[in-house]
C-alpha atoms as a PDB file:
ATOM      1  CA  UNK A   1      24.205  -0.362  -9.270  1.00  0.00           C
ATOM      2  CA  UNK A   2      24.665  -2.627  -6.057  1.00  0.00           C
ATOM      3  CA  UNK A   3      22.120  -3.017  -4.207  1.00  0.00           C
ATOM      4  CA  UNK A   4      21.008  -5.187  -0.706  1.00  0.00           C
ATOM      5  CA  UNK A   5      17.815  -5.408  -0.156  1.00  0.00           C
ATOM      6  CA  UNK A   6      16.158  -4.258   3.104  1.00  0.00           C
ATOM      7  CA  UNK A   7      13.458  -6.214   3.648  1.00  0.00           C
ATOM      8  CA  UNK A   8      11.961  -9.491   2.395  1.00  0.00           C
ATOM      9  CA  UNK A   9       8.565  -7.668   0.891  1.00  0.00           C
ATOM     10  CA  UNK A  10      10.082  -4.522  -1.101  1.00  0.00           C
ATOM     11  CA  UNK A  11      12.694  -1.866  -0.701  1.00  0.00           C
ATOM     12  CA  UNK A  12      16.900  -1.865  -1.431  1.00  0.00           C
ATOM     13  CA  UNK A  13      20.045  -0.060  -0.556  1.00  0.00           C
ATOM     14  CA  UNK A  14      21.910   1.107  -2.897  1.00  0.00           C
ATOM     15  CA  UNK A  15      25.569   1.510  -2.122  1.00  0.00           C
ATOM     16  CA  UNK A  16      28.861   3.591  -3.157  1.00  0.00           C
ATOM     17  CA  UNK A  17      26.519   6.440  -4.814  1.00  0.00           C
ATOM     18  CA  UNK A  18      26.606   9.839  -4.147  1.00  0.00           C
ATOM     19  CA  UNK A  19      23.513  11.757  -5.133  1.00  0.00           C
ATOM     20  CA  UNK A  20      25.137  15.024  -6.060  1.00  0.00           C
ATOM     21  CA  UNK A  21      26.507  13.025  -9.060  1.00  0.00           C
ATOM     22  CA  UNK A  22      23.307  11.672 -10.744  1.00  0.00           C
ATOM     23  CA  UNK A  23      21.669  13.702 -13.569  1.00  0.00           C
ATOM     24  CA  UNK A  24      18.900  13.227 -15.881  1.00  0.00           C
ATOM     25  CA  UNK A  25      21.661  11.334 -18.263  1.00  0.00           C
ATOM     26  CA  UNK A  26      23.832  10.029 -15.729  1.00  0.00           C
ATOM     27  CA  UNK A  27      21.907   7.213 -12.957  1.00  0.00           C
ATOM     28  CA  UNK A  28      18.520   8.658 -12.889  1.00  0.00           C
ATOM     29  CA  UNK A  29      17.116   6.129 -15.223  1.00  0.00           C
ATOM     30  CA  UNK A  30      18.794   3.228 -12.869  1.00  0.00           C
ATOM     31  CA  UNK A  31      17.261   4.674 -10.074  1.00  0.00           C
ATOM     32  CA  UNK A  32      13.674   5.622 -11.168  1.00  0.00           C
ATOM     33  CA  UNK A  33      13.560   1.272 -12.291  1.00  0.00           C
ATOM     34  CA  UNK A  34      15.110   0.312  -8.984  1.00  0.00           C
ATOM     35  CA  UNK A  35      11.887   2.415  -7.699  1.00  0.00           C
ATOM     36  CA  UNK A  36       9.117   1.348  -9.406  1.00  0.00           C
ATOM     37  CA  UNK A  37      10.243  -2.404  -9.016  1.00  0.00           C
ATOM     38  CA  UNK A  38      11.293  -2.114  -5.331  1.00  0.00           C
ATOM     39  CA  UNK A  39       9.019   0.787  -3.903  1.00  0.00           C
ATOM     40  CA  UNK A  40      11.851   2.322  -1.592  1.00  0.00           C
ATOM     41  CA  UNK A  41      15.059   2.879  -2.182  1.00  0.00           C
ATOM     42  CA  UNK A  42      17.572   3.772   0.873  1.00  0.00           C
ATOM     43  CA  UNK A  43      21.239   5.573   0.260  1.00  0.00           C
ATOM     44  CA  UNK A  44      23.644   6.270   3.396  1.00  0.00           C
ATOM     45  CA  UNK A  45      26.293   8.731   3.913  1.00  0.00           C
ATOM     46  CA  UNK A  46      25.235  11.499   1.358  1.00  0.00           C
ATOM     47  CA  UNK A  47      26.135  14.552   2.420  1.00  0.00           C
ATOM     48  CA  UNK A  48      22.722  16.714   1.449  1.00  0.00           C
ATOM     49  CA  UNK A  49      22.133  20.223   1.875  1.00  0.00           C
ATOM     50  CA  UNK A  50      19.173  22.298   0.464  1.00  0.00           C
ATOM     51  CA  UNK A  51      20.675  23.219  -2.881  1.00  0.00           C
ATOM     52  CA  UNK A  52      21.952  19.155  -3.843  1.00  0.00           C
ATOM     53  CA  UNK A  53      18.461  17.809  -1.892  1.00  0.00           C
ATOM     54  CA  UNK A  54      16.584  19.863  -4.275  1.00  0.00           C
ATOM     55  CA  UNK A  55      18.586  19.132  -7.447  1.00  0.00           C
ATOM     56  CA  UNK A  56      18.238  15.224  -6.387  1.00  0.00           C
ATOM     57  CA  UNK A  57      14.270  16.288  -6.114  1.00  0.00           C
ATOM     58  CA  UNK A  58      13.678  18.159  -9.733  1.00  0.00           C
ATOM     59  CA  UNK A  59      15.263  14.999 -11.138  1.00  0.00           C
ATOM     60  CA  UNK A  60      12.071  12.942 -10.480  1.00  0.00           C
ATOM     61  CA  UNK A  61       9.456  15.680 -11.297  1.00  0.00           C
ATOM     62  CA  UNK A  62       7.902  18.694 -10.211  1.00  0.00           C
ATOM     63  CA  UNK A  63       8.151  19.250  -6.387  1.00  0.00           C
ATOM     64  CA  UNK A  64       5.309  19.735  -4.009  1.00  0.00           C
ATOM     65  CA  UNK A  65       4.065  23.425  -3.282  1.00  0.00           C
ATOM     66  CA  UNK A  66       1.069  23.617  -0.646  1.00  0.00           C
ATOM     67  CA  UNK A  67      -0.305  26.525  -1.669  1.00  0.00           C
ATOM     68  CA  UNK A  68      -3.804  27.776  -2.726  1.00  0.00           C
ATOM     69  CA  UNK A  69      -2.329  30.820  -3.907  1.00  0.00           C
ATOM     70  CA  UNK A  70      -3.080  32.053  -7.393  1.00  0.00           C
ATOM     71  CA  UNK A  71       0.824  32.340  -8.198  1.00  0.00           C
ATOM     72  CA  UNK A  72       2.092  29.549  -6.299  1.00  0.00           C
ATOM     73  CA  UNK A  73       5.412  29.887  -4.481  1.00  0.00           C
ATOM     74  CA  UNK A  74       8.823  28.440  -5.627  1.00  0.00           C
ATOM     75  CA  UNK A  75       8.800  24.675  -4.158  1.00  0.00           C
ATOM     76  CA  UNK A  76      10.490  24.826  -0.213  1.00  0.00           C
ATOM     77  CA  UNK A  77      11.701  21.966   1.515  1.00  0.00           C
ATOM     78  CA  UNK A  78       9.851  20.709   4.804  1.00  0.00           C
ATOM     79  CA  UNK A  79      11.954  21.082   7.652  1.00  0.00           C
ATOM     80  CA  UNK A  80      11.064  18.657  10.248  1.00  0.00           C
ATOM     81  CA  UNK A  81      12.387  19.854  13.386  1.00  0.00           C
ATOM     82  CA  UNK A  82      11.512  20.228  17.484  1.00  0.00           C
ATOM     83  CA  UNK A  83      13.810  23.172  17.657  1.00  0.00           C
ATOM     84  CA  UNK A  84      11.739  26.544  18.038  1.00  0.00           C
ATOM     85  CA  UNK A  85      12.700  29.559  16.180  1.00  0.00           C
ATOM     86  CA  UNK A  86      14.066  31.086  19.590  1.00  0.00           C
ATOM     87  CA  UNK A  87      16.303  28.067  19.437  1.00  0.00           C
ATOM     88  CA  UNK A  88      14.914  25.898  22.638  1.00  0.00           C
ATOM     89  CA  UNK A  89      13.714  22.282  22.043  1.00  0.00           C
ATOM     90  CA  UNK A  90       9.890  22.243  21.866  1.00  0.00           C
ATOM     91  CA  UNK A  91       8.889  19.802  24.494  1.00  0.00           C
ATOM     92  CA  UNK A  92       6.228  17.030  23.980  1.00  0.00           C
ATOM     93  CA  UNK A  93       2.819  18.889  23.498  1.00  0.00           C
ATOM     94  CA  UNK A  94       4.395  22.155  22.290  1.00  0.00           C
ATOM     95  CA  UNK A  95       2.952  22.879  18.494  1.00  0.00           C
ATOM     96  CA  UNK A  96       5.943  22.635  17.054  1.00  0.00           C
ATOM     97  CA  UNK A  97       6.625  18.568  18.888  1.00  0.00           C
ATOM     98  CA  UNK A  98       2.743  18.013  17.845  1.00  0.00           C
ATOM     99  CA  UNK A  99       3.432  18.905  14.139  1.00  0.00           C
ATOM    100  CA  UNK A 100       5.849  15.929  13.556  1.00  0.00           C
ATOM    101  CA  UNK A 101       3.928  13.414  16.064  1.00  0.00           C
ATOM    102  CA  UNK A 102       0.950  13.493  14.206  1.00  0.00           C
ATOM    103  CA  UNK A 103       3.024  11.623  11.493  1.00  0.00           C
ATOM    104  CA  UNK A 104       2.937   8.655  14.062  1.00  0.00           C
ATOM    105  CA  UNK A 105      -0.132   7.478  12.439  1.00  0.00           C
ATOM    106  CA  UNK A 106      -0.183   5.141   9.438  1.00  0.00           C
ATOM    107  CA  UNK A 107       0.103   7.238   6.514  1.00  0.00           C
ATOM    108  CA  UNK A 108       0.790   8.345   2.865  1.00  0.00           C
ATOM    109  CA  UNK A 109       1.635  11.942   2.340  1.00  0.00           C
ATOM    110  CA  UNK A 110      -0.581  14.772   0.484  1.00  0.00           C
ATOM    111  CA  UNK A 111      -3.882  11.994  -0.145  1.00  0.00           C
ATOM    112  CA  UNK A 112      -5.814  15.071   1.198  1.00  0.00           C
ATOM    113  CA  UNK A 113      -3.950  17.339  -1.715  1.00  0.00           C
ATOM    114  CA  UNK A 114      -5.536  18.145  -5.394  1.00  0.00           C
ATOM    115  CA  UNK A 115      -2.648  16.634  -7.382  1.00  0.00           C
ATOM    116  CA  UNK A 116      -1.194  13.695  -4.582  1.00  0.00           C
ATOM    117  CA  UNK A 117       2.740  12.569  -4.015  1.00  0.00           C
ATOM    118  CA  UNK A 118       4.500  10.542  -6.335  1.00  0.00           C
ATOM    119  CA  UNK A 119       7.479  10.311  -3.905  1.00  0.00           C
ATOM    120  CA  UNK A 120       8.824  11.710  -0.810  1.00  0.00           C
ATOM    121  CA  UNK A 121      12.847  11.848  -0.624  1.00  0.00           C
ATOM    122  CA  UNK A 122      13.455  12.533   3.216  1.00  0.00           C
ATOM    123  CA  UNK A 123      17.352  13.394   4.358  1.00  0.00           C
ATOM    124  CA  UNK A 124      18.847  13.309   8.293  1.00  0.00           C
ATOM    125  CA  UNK A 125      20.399  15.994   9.182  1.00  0.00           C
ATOM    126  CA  UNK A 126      20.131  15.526  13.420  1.00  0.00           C
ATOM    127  CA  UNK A 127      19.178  12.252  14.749  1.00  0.00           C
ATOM    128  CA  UNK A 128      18.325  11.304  18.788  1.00  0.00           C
ATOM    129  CA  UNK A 129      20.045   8.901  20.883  1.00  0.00           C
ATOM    130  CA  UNK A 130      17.006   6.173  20.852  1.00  0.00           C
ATOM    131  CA  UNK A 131      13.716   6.673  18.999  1.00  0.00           C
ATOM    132  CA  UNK A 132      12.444   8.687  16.081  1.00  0.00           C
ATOM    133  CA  UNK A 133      12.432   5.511  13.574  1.00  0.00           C
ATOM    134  CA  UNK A 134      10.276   5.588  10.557  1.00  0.00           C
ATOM    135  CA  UNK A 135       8.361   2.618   9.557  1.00  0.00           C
ATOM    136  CA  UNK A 136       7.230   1.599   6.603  1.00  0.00           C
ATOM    137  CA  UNK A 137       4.776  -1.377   4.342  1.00  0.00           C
ATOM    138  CA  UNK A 138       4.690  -2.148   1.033  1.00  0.00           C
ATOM    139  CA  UNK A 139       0.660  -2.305   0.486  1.00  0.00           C
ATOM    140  CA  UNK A 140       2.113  -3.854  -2.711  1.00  0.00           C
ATOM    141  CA  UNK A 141       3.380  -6.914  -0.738  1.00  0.00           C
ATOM    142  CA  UNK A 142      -0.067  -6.803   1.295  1.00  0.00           C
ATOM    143  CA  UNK A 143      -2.368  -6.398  -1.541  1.00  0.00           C
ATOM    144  CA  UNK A 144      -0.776  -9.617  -3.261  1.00  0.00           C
ATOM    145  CA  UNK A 145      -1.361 -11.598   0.366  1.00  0.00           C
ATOM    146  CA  UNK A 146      -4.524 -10.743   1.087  1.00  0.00           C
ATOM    147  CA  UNK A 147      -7.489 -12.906   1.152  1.00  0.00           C
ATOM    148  CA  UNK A 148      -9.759 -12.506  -1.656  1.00  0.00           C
ATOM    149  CA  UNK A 149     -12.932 -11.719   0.056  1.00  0.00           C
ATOM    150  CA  UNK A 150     -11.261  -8.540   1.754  1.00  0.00           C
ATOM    151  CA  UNK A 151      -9.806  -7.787  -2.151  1.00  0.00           C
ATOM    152  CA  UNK A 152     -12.948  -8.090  -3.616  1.00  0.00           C
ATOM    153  CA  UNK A 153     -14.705  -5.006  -0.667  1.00  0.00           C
ATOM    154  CA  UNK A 154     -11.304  -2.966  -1.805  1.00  0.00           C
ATOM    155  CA  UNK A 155     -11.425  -3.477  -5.627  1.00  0.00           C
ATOM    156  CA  UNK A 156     -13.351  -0.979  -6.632  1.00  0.00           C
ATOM    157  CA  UNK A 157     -13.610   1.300  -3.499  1.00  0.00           C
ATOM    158  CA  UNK A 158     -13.306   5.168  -3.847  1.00  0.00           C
ATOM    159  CA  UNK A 159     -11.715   6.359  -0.457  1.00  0.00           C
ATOM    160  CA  UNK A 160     -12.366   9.981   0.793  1.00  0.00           C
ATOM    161  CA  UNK A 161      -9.323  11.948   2.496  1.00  0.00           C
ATOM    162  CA  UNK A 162      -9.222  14.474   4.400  1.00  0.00           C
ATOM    163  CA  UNK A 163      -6.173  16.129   6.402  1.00  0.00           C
ATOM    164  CA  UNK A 164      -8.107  17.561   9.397  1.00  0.00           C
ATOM    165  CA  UNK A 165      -9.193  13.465  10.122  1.00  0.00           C
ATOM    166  CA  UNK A 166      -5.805  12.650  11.185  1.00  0.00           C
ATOM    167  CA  UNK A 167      -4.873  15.677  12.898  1.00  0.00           C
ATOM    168  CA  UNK A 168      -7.934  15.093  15.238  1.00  0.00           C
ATOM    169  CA  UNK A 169      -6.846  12.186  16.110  1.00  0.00           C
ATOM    170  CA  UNK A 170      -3.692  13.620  18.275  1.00  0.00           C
ATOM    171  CA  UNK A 171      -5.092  17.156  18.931  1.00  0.00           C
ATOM    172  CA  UNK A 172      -8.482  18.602  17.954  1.00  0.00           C
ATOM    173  CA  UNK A 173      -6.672  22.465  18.366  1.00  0.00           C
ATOM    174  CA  UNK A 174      -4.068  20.835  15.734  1.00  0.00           C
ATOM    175  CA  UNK A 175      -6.638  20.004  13.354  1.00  0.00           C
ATOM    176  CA  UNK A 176      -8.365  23.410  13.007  1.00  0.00           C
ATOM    177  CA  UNK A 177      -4.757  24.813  12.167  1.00  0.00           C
ATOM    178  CA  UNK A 178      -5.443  27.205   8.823  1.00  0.00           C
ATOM    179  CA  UNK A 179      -2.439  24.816   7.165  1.00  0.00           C
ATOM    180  CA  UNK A 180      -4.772  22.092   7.313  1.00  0.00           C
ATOM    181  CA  UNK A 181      -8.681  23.211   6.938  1.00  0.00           C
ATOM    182  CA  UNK A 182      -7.653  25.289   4.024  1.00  0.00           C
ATOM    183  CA  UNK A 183      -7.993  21.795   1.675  1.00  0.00           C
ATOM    184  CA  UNK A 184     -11.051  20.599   0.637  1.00  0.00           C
ATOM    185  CA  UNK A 185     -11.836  16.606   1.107  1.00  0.00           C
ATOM    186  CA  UNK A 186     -10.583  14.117  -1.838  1.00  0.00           C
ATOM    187  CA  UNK A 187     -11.093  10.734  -3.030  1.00  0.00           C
ATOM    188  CA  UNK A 188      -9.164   8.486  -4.868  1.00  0.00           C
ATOM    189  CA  UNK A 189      -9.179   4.647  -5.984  1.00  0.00           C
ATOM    190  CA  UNK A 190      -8.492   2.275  -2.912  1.00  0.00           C
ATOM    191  CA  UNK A 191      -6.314   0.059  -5.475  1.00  0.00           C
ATOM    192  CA  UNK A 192      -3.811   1.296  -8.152  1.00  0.00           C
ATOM    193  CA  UNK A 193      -1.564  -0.670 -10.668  1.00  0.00           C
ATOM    194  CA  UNK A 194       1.533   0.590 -11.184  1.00  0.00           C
ATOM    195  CA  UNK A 195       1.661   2.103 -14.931  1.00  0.00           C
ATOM    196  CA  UNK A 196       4.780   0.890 -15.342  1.00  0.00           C
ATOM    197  CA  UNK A 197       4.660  -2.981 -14.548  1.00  0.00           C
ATOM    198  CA  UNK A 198       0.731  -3.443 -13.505  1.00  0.00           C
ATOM    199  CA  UNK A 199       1.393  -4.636 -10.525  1.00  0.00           C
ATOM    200  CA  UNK A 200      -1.735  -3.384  -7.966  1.00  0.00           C
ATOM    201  CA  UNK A 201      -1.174  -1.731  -4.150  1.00  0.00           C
ATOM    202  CA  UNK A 202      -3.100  -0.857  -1.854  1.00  0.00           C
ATOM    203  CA  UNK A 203      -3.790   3.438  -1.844  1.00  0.00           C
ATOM    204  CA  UNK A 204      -4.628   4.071   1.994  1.00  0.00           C
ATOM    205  CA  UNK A 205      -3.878   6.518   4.660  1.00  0.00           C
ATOM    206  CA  UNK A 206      -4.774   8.139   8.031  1.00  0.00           C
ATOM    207  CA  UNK A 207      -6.028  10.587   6.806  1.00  0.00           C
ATOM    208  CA  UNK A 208      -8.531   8.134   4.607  1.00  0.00           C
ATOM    209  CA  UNK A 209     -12.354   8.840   6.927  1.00  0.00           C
ATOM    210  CA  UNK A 210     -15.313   7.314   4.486  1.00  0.00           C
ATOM    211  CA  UNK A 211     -15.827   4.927   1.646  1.00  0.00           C
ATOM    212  CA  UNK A 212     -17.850   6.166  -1.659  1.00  0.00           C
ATOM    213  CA  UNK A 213     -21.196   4.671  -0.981  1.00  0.00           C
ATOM    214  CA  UNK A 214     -21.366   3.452   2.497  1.00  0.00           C
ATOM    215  CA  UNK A 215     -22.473   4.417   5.379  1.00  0.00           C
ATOM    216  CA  UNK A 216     -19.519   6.818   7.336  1.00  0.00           C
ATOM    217  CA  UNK A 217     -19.336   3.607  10.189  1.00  0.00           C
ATOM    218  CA  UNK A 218     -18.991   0.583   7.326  1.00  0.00           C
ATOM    219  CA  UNK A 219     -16.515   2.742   5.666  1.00  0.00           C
ATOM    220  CA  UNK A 220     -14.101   3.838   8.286  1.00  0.00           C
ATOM    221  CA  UNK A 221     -14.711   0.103   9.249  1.00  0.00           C
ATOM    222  CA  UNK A 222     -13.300  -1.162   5.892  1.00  0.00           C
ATOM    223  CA  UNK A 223     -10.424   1.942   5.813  1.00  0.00           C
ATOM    224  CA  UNK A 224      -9.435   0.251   9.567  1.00  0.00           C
ATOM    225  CA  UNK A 225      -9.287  -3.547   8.324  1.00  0.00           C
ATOM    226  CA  UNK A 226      -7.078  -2.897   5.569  1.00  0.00           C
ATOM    227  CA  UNK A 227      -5.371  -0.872   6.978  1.00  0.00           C
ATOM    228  CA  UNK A 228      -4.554  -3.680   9.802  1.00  0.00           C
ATOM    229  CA  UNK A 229      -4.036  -5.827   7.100  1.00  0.00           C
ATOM    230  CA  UNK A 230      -1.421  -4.282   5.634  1.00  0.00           C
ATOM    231  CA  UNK A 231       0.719  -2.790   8.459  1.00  0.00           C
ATOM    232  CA  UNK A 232       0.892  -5.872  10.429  1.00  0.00           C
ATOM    233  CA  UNK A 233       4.245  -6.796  11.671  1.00  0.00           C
ATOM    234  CA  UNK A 234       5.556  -9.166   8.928  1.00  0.00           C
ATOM    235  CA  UNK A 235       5.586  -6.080   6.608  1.00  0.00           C
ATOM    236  CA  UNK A 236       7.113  -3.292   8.226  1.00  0.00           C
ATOM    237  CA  UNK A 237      10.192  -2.144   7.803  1.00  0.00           C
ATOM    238  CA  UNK A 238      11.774   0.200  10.688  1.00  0.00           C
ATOM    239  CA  UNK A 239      14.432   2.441   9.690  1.00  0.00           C
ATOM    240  CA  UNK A 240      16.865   3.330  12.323  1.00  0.00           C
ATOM    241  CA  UNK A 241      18.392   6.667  11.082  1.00  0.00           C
ATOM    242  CA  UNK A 242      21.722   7.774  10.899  1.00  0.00           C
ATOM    243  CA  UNK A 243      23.056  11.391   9.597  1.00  0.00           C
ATOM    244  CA  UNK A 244      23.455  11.101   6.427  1.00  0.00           C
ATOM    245  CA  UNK A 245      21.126   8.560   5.360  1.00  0.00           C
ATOM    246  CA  UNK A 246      18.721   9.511   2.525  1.00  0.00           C
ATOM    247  CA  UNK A 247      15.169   7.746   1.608  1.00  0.00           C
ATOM    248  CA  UNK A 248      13.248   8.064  -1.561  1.00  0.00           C
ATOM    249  CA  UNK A 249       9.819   6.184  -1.202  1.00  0.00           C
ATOM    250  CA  UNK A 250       7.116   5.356  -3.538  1.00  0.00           C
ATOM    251  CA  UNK A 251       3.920   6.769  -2.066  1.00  0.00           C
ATOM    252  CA  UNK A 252       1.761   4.674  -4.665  1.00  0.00           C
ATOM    253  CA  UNK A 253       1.989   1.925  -3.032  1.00  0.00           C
ATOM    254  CA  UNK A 254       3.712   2.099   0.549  1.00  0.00           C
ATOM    255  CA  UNK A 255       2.313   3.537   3.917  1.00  0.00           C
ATOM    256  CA  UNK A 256       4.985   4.628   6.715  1.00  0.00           C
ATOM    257  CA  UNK A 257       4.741   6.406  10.312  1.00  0.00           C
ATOM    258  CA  UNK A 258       7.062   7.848  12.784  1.00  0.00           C
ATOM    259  CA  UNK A 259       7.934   6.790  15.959  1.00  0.00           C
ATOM    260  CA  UNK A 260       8.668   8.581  19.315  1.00  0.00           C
ATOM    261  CA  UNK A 261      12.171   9.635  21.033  1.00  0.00           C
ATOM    262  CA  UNK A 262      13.370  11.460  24.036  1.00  0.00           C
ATOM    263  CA  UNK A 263      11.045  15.181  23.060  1.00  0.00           C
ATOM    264  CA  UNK A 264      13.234  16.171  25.041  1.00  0.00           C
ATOM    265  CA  UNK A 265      16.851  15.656  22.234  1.00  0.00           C
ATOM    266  CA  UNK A 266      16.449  17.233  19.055  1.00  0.00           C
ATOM    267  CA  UNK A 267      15.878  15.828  15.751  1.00  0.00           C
ATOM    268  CA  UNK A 268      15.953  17.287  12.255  1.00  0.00           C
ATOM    269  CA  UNK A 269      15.243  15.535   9.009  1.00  0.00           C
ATOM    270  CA  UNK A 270      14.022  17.627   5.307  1.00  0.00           C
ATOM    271  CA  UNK A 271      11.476  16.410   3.196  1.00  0.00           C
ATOM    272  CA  UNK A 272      10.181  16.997  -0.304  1.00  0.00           C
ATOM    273  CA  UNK A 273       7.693  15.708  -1.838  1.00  0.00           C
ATOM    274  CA  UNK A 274       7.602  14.788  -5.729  1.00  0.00           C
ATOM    275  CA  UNK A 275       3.891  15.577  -6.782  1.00  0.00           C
ATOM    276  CA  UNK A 276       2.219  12.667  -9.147  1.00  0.00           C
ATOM    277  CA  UNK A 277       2.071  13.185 -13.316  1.00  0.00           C
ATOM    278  CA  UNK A 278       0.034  11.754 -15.999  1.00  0.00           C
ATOM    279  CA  UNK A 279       3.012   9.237 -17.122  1.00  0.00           C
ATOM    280  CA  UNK A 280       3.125   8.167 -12.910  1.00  0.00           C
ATOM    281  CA  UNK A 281      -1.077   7.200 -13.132  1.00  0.00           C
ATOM    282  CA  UNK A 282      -2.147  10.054 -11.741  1.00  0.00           C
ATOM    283  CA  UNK A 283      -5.443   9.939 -13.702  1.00  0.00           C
ATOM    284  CA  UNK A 284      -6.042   6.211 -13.250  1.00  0.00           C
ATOM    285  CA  UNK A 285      -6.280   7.128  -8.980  1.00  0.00           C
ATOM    286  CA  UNK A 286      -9.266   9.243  -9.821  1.00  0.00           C
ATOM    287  CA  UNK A 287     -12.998   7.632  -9.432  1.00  0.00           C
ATOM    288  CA  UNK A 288     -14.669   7.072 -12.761  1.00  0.00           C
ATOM    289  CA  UNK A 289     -17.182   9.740 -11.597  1.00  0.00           C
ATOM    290  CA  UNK A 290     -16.934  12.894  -8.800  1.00  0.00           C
ATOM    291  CA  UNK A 291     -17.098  11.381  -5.726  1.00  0.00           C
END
């Protein structure tokens, strides 16, 4: 496959591909190395609606289903969208605007989830004039930079997640939302290596509030200062979308936010996320004991 890469630290395009054409026997294998070597791939001009975006999906494993329910739900995609069901754009502090800016933080998806994300694949469908650009860091690339003193507080950390921490940040009436109290706190390994290769990253996210062990201030302070670490500007990567443009991203070892546009133009991308398995490490993230 050709491929460009997209920036120095991690991530490629991959060109003259169209995703409705790769199966299980036909590209999948090219694509799953291309993503565990290069943590994010990027593909433009696909032409994606729900039935091909969720083919694409079941290709890399089982997809996400936030649900506490006894018989869980078929999987649904996550519409992302400031248009109200009565059709108007929701304007800037409207629920529907505050759903998607709460992604502005720093983040890896569903830390706060029982079984996390392996991978989110995230299509545009409706893009603004200016704005709306997701960033992203490989806490790959940052792990391998960073000073070995900071390494050495991270090692063997067990970070505790919980949904409802972020969501306070923007709005406290966002975080008491049923969608998001309904999961209990988690905690997972602050460093993984990739079962593939080995190579170690950096497992963080906003919605990361304590530390295993330490006091609640020395913990959030350690959750900020890598987290600073590995989001400054020499590692992001800021996507500028365009309709059509497709992004599968490996949420073992990136972080990635939103950014604002007009509230008042409507955007529209769909998400799903690919929920972790035993082969992906799923039960080298856990502490060695319950945390």
């Amino acid at each position: 496959m050709k491929t460009t890469a997209v920036h120095p630290h991690f991530g490629v395009e991959v060109h003259d591909l169209d995703l409705r054409d790769v199966t299980a026997d036909k590209g999948y294998a090219e694509l799953r190395d291309l993503f565990e070597r290069h943590c994010l791939l990027l593909f433009r001009g696909q032409d994606f609606d729900h039935a091909s975006h969720m083919a694409f999906g079941e290709l890399w494993g089982p997809i996400e289903v936030r649900s506490k329910d006894a018989v869980k739900p078929p999987p649904e995609m996550s519409v992302m969208t400031n248009r109200r069901a009565d059709g108007v754009v929701a304007g800037v502090n409207e629920p529907d605007t505050l759903w998607l800016r709460a992604n502005q933080f720093w983040h890896t998806d569903s830390t706060f989830l029982p079984v996390p994300a392996l991978a989110n694949i995230l299509a545009a469908h409706i893009v603004t004039s200016s704005g709306g650009e997701t960033e992203f860091v490989s806490t790959r690339a940052a792990w391998r930079d960073m000073p070995e003193a900071l390494k050495a507080r991270a090692r063997d950390a067990v970070v505790r997640h919980r949904y409802a921490h972020s969501r306070a940040k923007l709005d406290a009436e966002l975080a008491r939302d049923p969608r998001i109290t309904m999961w209990e706190d988690t905690a997972w390994r602050a460093v993984l290596a990739n079962p593939v290769h080995g190579e170690e990253a950096l497992y963080l996210a906003s919605h990361a509030f304590g530390v295993v062990g330490l006091p609640d201030s020395e913990g959030q302070a350690l959750i900020d200062e890598l987290t600073a670490f590995a989001t400054q500007d020499h590692y992001v990567y800021s996507h500028a979308w365009q309709v059509g443009d497709v992004i599968v991203w490996d949420e073992r070892a990136t972080m990635h936010r939103g950014r604002p546009w007009p509230y008042e133009e409507e955007r529209k991308l769909a998400s799903i996320c690919i929920s972790l398995q035993e082969s992906d490490g799923l039960e080298s993230m856990r502490p060695p004991v319950a945390a």
